[in-house]
PDB file of N, CA and C in Angstrom:
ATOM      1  N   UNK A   1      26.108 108.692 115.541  1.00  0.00           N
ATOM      2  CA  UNK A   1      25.638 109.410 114.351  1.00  0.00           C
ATOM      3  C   UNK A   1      26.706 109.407 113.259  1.00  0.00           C
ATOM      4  N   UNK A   2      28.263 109.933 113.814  1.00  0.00           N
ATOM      5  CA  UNK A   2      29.027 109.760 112.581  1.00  0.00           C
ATOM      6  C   UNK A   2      29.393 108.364 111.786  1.00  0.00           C
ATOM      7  N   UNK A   3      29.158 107.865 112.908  1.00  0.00           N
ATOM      8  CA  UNK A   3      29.268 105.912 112.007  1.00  0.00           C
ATOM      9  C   UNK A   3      28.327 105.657 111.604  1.00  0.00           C
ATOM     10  N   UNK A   4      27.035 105.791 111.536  1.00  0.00           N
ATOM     11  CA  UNK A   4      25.494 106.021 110.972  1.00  0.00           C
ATOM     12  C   UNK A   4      26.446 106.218 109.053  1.00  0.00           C
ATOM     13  N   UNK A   5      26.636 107.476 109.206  1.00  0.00           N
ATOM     14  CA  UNK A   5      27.142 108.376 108.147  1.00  0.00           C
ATOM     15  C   UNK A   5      27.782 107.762 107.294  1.00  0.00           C
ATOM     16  N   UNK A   6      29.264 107.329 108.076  1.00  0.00           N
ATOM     17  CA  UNK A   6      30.441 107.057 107.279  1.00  0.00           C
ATOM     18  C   UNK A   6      29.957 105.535 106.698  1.00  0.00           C
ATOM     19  N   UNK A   7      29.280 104.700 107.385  1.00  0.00           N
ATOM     20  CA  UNK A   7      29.004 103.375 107.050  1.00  0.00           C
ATOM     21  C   UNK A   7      27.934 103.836 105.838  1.00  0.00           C
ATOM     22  N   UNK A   8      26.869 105.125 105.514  1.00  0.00           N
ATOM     23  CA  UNK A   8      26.171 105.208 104.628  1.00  0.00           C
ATOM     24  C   UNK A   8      27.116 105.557 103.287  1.00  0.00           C
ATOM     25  N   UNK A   9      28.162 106.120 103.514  1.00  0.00           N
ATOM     26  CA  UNK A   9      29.137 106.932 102.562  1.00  0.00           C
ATOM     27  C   UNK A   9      29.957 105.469 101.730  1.00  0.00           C
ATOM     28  N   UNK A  10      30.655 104.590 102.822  1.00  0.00           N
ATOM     29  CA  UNK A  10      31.049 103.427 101.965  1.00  0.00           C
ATOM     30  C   UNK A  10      29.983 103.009 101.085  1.00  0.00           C
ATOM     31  N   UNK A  11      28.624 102.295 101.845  1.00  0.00           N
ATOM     32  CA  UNK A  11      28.018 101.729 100.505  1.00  0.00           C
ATOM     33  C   UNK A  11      27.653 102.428  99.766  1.00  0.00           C
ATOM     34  N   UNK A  12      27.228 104.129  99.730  1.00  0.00           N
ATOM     35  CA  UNK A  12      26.748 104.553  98.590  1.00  0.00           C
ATOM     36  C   UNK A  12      28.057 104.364  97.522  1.00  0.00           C
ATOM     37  N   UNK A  13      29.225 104.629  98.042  1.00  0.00           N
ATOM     38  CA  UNK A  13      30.366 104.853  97.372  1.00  0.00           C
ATOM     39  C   UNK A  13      30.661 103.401  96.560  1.00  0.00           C
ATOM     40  N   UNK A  14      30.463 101.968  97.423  1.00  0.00           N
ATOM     41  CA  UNK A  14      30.653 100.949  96.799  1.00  0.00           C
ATOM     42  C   UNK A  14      29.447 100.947  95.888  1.00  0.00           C
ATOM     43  N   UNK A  15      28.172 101.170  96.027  1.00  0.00           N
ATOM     44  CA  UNK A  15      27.097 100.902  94.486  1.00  0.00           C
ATOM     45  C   UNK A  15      27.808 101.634  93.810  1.00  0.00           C
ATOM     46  N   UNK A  16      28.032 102.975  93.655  1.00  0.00           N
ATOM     47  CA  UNK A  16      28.105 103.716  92.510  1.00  0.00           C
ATOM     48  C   UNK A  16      29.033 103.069  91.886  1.00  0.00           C
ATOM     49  N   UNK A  17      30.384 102.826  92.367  1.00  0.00           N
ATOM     50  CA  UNK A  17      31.402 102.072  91.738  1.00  0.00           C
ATOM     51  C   UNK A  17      31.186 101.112  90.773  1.00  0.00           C
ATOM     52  N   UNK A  18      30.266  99.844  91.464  1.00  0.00           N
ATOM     53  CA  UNK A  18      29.703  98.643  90.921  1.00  0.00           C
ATOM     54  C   UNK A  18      29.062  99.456  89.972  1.00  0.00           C
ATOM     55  N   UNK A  19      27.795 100.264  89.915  1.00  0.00           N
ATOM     56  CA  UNK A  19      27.276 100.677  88.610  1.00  0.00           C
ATOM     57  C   UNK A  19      27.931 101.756  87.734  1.00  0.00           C
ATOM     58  N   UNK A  20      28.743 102.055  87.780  1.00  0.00           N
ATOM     59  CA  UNK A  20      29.451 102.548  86.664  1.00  0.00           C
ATOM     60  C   UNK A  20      30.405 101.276  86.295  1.00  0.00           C
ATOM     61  N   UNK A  21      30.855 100.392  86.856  1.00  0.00           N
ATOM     62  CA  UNK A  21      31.554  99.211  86.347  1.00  0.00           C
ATOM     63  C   UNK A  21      30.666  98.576  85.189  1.00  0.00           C
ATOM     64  N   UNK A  22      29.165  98.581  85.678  1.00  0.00           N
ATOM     65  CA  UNK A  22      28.536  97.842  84.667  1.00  0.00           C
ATOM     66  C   UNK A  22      28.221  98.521  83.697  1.00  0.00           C
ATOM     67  N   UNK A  23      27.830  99.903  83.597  1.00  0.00           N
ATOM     68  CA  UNK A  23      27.474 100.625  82.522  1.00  0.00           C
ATOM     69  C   UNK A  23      28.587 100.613  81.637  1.00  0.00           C
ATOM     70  N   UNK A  24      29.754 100.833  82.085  1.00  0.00           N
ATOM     71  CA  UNK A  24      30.965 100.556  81.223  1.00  0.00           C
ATOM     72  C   UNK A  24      31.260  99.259  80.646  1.00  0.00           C
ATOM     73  N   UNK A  25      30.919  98.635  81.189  1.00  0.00           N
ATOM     74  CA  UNK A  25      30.821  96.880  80.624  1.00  0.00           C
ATOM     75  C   UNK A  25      29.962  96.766  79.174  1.00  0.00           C
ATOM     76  N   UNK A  26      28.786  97.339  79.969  1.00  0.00           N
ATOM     77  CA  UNK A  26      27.180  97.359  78.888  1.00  0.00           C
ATOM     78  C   UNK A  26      27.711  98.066  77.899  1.00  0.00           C
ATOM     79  N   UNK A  27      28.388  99.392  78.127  1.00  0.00           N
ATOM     80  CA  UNK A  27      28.717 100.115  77.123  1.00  0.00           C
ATOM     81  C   UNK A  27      29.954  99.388  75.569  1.00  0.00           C
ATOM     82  N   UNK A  28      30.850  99.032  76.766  1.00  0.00           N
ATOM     83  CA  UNK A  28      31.657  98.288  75.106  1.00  0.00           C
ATOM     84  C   UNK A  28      31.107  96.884  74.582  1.00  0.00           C
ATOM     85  N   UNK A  29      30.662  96.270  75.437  1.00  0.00           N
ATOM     86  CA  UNK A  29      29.849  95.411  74.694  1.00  0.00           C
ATOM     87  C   UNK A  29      29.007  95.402  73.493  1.00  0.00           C
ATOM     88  N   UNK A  30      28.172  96.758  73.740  1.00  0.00           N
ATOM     89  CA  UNK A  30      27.685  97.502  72.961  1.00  0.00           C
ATOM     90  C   UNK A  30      28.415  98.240  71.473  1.00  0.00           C
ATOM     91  N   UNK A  31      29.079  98.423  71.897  1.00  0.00           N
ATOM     92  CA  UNK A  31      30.613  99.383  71.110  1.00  0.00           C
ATOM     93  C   UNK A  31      30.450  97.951  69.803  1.00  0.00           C
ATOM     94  N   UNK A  32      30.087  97.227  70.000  1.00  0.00           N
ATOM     95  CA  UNK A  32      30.510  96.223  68.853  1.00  0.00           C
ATOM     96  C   UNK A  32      29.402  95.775  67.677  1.00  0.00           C
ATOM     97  N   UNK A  33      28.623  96.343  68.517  1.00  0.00           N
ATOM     98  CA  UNK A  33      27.141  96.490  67.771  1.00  0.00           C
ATOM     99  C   UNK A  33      26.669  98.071  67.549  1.00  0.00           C
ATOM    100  N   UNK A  34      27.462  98.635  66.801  1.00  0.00           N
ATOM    101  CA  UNK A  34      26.832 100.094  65.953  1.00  0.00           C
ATOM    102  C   UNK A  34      25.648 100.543  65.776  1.00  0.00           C
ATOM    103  N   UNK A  35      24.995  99.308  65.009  1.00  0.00           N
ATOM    104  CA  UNK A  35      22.997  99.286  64.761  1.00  0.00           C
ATOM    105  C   UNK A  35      21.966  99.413  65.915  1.00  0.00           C
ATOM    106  N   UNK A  36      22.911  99.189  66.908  1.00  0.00           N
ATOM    107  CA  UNK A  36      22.008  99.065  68.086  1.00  0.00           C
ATOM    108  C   UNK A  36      22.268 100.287  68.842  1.00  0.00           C
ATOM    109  N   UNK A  37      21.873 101.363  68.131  1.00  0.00           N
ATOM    110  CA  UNK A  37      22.122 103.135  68.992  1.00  0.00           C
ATOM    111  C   UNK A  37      20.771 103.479  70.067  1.00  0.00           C
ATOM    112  N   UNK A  38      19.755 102.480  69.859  1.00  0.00           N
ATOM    113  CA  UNK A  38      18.721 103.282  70.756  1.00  0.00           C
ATOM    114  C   UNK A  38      19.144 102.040  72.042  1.00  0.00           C
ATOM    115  N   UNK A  39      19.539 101.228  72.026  1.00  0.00           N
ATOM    116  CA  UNK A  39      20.693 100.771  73.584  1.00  0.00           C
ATOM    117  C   UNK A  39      21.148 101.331  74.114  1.00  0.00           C
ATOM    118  N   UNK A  40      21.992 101.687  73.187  1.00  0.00           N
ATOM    119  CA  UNK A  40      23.267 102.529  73.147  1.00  0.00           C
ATOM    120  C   UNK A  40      23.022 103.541  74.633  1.00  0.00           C
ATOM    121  N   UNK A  41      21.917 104.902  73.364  1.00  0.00           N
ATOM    122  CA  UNK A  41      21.632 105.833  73.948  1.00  0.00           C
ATOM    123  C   UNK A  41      20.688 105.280  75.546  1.00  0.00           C
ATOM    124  N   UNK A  42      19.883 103.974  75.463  1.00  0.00           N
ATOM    125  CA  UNK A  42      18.828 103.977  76.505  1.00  0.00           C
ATOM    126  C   UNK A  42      20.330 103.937  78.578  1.00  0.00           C
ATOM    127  N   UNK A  43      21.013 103.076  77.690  1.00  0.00           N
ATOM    128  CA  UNK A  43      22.406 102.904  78.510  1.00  0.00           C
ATOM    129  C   UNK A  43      22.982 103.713  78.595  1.00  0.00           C
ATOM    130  N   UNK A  44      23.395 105.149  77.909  1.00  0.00           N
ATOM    131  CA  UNK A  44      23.765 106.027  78.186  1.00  0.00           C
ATOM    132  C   UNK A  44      23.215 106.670  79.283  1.00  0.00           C
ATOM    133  N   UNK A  45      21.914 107.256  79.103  1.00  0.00           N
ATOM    134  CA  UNK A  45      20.944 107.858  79.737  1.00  0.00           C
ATOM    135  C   UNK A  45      21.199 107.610  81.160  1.00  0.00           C
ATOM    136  N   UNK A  46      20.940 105.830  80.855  1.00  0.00           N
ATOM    137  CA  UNK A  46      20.719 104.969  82.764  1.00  0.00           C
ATOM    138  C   UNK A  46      22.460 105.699  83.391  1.00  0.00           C
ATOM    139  N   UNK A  47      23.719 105.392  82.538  1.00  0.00           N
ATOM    140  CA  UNK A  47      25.080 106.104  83.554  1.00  0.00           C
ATOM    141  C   UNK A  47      24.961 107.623  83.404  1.00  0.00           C
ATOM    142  N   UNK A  48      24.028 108.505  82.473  1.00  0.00           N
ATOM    143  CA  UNK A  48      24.265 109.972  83.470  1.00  0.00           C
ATOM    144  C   UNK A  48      23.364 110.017  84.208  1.00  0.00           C
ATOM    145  N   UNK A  49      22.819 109.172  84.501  1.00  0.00           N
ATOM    146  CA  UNK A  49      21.531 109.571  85.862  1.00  0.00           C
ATOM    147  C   UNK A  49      22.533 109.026  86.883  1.00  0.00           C
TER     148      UNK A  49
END
């Protein structure tokens, strides 16, 4: 049961990582394009969920 667990805890721990890597990616990418705020915000939204 506890290796059940701990093996669920790495990968949740490795996605989240990977997706905040990308939202931060998406995000300055973004950063360079000003006009494009409803991205912006739609990408915001997707990293506080």
């Amino acid at each position: 049961m506890d290796k059940t667990i701990l093996k669920f805890k790495k990968v949740f721990l490795e996605e989240a990582s990977r997706l905040l890597d990308t939202c931060e990616s998406d995000l300055l990418l973004l950063e360079n394009k000003p006009s494009e705020t409803s991205i912006i915000d739609s990408i915001s939204g997707v990293c506080i969920l």
